[in-house]
Protein backbone atom coordinates (compact mmCIF):
# COMPACT_ATOMS: atom_id res chain seq x y z
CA UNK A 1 102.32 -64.52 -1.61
CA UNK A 2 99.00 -62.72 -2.10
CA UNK A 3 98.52 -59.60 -4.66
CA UNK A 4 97.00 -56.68 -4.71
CA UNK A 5 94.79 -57.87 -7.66
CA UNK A 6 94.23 -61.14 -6.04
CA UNK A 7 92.48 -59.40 -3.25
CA UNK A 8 90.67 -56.79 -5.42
CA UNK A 9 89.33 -59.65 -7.35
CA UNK A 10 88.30 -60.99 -4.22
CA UNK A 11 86.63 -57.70 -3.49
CA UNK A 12 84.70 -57.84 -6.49
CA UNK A 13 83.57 -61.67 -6.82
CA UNK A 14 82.18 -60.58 -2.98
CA UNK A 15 81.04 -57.21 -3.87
CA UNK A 16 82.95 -56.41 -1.00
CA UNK A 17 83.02 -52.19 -0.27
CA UNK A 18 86.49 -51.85 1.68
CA UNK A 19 89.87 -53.21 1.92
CA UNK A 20 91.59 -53.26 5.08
CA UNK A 21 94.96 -54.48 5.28
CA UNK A 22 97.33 -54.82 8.29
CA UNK A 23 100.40 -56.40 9.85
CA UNK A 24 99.34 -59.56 11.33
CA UNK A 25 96.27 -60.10 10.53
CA UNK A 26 94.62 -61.56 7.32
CA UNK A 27 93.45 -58.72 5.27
CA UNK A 28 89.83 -57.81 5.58
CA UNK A 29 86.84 -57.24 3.66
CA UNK A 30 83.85 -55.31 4.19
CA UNK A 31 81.05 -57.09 2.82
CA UNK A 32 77.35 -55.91 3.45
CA UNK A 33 78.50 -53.51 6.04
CA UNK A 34 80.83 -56.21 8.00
CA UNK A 35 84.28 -57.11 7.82
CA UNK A 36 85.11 -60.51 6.94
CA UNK A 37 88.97 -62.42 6.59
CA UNK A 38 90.08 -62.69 3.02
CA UNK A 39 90.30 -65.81 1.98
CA UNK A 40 92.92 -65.46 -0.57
CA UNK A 41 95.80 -63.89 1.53
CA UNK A 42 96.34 -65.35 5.03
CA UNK A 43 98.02 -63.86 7.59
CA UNK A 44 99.76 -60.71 6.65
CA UNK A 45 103.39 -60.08 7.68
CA UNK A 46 104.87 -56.65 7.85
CA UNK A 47 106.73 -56.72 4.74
CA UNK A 48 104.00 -58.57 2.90
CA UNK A 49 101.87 -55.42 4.03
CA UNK A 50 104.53 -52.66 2.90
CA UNK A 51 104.46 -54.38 -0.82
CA UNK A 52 100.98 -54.60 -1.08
CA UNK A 53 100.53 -50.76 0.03
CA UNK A 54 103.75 -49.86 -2.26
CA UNK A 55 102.13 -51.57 -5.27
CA UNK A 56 99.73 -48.96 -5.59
CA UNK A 57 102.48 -46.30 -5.22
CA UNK A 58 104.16 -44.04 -7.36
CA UNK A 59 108.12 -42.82 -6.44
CA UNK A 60 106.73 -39.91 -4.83
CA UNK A 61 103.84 -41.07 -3.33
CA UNK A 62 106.38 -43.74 -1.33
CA UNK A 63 108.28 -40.78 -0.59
CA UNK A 64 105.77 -39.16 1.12
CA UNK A 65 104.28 -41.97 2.78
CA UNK A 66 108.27 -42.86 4.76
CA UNK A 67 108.72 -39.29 5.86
């Protein structure tokens, strides 16, 4: 199961600008003004998506983002 640092150290060995990351789809890179799969995470599933979003999270912040 792919990280959140896994993919930001993706971003960076790519010098990638963005991370996009959604529900069934691998997550995506934008690299020199295109996006590009990730080659470290495969296919996203919803609850691999929720973790990576709530990893960067605080209590409250999760709070917010559910109601």
């Amino acid at each position: 199961m792919v990280s959140l640092r896994a993919l930001l150290e993706e971003m960076a060995k790519v010098r990638a600008s963005d991370l996009h990351v959604t529900a069934g789809v691998a997550a995506q890179l934008r690299v020199d003004g295109e996006l590009v799969p990730s080659k470290v995470s495969g296919v996203l599933t919803p609850d691999i998506t929720q973790r990576l979003a709530y990893s960067a999270l605080n209590d409250e912040q999760k709070k917010i983002f559910e109601n």
